[in-house]
N, C-alpha and C. Protein backbone atom coordinates (compact mmCIF):
# COMPACT_ATOMS: atom_id res chain seq x y z
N UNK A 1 0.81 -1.21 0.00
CA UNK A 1 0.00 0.00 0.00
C UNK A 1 0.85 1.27 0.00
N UNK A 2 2.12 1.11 -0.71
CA UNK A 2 2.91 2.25 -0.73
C UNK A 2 2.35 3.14 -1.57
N UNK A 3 2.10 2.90 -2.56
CA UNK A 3 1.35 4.07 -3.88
C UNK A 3 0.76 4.82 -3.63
N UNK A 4 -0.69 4.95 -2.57
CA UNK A 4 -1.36 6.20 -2.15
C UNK A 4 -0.78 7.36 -0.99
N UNK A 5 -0.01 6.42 -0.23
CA UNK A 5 0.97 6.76 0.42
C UNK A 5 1.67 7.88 -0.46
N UNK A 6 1.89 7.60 -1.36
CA UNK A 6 3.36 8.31 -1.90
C UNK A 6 2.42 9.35 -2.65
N UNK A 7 1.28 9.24 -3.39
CA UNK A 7 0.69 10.08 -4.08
C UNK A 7 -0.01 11.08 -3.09
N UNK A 8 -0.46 10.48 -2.03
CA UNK A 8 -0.86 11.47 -0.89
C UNK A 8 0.22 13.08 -0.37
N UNK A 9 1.33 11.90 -0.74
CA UNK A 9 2.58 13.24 -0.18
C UNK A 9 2.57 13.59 -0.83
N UNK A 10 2.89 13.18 -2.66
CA UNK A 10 2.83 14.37 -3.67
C UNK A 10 2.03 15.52 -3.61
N UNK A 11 0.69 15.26 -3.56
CA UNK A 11 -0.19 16.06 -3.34
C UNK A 11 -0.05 17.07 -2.05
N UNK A 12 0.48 16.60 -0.95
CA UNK A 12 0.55 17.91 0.26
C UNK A 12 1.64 18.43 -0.18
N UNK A 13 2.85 17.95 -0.53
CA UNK A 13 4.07 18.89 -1.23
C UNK A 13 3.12 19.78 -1.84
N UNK A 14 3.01 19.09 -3.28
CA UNK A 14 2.39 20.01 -3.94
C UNK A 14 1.87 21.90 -3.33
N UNK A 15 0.61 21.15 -2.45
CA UNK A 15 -0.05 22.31 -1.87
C UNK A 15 0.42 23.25 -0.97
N UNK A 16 2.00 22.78 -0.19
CA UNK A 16 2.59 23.21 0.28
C UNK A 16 3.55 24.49 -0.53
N UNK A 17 3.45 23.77 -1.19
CA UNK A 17 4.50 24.32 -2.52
C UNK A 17 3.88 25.57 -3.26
N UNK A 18 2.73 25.59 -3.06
CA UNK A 18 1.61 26.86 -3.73
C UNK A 18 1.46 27.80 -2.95
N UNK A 19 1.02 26.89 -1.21
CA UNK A 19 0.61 28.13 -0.34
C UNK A 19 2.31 28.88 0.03
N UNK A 20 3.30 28.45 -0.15
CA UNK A 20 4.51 28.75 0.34
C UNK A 20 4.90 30.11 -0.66
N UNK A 21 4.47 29.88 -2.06
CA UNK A 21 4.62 30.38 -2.67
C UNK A 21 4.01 31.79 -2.72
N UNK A 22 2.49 31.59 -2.37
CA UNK A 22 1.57 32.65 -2.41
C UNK A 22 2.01 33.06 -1.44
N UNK A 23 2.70 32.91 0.00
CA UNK A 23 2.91 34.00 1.20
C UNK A 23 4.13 34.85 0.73
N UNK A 24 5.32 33.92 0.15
CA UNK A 24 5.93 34.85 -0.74
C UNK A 24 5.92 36.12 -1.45
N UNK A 25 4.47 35.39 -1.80
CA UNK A 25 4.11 36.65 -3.13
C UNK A 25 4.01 37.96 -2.30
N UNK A 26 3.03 37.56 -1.05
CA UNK A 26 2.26 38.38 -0.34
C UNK A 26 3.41 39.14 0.38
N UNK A 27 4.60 39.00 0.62
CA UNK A 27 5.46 39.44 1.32
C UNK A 27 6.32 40.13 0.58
N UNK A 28 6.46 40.04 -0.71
CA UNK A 28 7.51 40.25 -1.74
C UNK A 28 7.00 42.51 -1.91
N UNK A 29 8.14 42.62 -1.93
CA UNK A 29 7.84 44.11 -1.98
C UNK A 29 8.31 44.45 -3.40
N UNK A 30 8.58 43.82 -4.36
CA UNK A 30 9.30 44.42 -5.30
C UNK A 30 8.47 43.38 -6.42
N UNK A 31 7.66 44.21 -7.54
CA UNK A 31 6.78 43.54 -8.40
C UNK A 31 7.33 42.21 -9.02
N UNK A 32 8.83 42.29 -9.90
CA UNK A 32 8.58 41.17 -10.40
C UNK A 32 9.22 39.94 -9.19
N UNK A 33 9.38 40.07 -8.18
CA UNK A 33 9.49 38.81 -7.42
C UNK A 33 8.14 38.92 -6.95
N UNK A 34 7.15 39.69 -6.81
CA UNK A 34 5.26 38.61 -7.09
C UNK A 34 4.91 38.44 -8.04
N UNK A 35 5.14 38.69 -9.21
CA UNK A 35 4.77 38.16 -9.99
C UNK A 35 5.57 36.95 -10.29
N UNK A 36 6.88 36.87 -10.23
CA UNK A 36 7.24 35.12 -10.15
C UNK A 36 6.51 34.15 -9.58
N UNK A 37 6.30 34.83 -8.16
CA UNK A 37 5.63 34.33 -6.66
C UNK A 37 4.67 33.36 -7.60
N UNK A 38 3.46 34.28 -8.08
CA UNK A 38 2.19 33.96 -8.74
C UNK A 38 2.10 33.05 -9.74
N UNK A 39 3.50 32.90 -10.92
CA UNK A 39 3.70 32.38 -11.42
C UNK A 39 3.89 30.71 -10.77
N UNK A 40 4.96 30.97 -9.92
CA UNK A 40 5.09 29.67 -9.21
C UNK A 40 4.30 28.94 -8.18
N UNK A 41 3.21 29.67 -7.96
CA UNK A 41 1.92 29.44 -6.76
C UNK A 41 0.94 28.79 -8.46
N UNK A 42 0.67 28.94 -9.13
CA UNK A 42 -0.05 28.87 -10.73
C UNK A 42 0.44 27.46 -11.01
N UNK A 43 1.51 27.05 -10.92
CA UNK A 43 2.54 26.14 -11.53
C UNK A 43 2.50 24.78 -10.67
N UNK A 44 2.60 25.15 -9.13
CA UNK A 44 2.46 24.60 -7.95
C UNK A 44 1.00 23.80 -7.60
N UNK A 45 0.00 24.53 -7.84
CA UNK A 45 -1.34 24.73 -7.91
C UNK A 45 -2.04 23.68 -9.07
N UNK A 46 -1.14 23.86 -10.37
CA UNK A 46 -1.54 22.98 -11.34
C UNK A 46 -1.20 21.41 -11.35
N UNK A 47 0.07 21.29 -10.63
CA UNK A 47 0.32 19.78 -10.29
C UNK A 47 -0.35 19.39 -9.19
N UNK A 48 -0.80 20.21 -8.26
CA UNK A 48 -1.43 19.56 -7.13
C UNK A 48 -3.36 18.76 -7.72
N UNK A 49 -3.51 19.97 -8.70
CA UNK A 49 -5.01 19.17 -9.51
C UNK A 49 -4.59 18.54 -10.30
N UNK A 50 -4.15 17.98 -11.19
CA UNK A 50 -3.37 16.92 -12.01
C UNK A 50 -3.23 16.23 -10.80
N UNK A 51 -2.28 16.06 -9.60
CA UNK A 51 -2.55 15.02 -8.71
C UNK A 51 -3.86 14.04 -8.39
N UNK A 52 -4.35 15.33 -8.16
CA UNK A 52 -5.68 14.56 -7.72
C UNK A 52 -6.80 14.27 -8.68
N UNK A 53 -6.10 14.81 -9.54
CA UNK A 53 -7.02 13.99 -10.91
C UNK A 53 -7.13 12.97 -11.20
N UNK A 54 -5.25 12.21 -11.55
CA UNK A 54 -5.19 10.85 -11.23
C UNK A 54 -5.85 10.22 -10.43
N UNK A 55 -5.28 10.82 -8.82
CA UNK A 55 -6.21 9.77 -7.97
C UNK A 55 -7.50 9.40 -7.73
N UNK A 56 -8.33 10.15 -8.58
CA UNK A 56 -9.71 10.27 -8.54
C UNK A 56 -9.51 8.92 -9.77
N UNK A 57 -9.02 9.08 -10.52
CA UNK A 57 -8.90 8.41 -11.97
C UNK A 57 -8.67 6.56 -11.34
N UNK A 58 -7.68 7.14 -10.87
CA UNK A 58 -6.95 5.17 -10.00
C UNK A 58 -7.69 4.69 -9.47
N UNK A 59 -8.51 5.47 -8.61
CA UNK A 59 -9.76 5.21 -7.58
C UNK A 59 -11.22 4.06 -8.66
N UNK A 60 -11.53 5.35 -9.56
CA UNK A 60 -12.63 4.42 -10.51
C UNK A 60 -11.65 3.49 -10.79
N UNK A 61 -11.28 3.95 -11.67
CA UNK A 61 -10.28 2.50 -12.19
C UNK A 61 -10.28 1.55 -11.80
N UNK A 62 -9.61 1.15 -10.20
CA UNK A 62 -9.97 0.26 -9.10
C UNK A 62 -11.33 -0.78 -9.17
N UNK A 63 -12.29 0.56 -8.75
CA UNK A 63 -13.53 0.17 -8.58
C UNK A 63 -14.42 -0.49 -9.71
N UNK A 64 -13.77 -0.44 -10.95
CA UNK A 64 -14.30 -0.76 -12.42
C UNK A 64 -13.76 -2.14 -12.21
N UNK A 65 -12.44 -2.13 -12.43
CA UNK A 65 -11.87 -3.36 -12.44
C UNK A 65 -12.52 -4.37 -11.12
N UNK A 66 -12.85 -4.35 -10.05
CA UNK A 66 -13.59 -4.89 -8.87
C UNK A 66 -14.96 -5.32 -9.10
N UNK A 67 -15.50 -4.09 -9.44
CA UNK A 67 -17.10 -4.74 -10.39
C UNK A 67 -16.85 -5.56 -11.17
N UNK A 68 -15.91 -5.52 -12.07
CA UNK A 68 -15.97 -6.70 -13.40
C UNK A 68 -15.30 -7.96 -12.66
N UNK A 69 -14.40 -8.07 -11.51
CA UNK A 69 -14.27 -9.15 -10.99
C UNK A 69 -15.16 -9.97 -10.13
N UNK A 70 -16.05 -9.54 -9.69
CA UNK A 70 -17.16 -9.52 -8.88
C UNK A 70 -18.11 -9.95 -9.54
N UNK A 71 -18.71 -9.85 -10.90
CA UNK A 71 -19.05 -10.06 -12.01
C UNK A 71 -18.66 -11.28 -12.78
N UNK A 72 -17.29 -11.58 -12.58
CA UNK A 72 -16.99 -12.74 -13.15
C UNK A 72 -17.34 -13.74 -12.11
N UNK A 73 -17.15 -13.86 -10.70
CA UNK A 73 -16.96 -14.13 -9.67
C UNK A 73 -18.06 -14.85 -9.58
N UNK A 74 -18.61 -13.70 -9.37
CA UNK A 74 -20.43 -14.24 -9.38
C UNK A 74 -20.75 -15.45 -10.52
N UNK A 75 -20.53 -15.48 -12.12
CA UNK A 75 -20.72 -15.79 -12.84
C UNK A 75 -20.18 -17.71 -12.76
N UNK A 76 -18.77 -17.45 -11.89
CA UNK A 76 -18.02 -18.62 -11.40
C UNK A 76 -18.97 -19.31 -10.53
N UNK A 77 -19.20 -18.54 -10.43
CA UNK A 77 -20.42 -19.62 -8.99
C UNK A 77 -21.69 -20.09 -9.23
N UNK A 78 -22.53 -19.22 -10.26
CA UNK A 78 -23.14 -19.86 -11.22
C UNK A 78 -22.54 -21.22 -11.68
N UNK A 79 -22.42 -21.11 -12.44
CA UNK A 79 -21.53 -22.22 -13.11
C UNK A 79 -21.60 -23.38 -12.39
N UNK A 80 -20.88 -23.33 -11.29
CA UNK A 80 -20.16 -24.37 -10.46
C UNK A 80 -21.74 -24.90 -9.96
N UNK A 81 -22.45 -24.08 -8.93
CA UNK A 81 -23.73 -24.51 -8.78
C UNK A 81 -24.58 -25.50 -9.33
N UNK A 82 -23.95 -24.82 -10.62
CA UNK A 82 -25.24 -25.80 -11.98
C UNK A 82 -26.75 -24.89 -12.14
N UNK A 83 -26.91 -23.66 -11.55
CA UNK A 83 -28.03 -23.05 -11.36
C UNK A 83 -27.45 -22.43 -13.20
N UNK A 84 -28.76 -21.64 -13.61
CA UNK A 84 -28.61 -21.09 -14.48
C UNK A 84 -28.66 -19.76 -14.19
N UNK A 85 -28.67 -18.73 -15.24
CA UNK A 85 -29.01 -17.34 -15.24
C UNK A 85 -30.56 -17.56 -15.83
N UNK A 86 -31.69 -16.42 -14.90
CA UNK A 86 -32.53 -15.81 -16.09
C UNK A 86 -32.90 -15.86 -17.42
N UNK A 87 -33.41 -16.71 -18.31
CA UNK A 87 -33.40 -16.44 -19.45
C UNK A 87 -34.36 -15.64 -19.60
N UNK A 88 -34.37 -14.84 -20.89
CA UNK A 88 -35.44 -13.44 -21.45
C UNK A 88 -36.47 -14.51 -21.43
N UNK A 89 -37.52 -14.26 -21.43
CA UNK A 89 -39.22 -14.17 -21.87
C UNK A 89 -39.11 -14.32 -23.54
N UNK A 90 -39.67 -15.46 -24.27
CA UNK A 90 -39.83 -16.10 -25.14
C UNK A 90 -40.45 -14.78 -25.81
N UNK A 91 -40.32 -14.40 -27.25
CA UNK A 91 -40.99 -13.26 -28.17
C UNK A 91 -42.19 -13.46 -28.60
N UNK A 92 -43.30 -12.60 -28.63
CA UNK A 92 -44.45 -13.43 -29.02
C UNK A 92 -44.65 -13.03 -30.34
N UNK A 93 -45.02 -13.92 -30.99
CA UNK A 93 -45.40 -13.75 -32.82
C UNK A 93 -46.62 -12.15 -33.04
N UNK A 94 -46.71 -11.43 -33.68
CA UNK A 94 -47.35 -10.36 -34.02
C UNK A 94 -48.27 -10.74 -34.21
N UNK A 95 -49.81 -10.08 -33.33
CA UNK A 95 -51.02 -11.17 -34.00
C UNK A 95 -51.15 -10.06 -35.53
């Protein structure tokens, strides 16, 4: 379970890395070191949502792949049972 672990820290770096930036800005008395500031709070800011984009992304992902195993799973046990699935309702001819 190292992976969320590690993506978790990316992500607080990250945000660390923005707000650190923005107090910078806020402190900076001389324009173009805030406007770097802003630049690099912008920059900082954008990998931290790209972070968590992925992990939103890994997350379904996960959960997709789990349904379809669960799905097969189920389907295994059918099987084995000898029970069947549901069949549809026979079509009726057009009077």
């Amino acid at each position: 379970m190292a992976g969320p672990i590690i993506r978790n820290s990316n992500l607080d770096f990250f945000l660390a890395r923005a707000a650190q930036a923005r107090e910078e800005g806020e402190a900076a008395t001389l324009e173009h070191v805030r406007e770097r500031c802003r630049r690099s709070e912008a920059a900082w800011t954008a990998l931290a949502d790209k972070a968590k984009r992925s992990e939103r992304l890994r997350q379904e992902e996960e959960k997709r792949k789990a349904a379809i195993a669960a799905e097969k799973n189920h389907e295994e046990i059918i099987q084995e049972s000898g029970l069947t699935s549901p069949q549809p309702a026979p079509k009726r001819a057009a009077d």
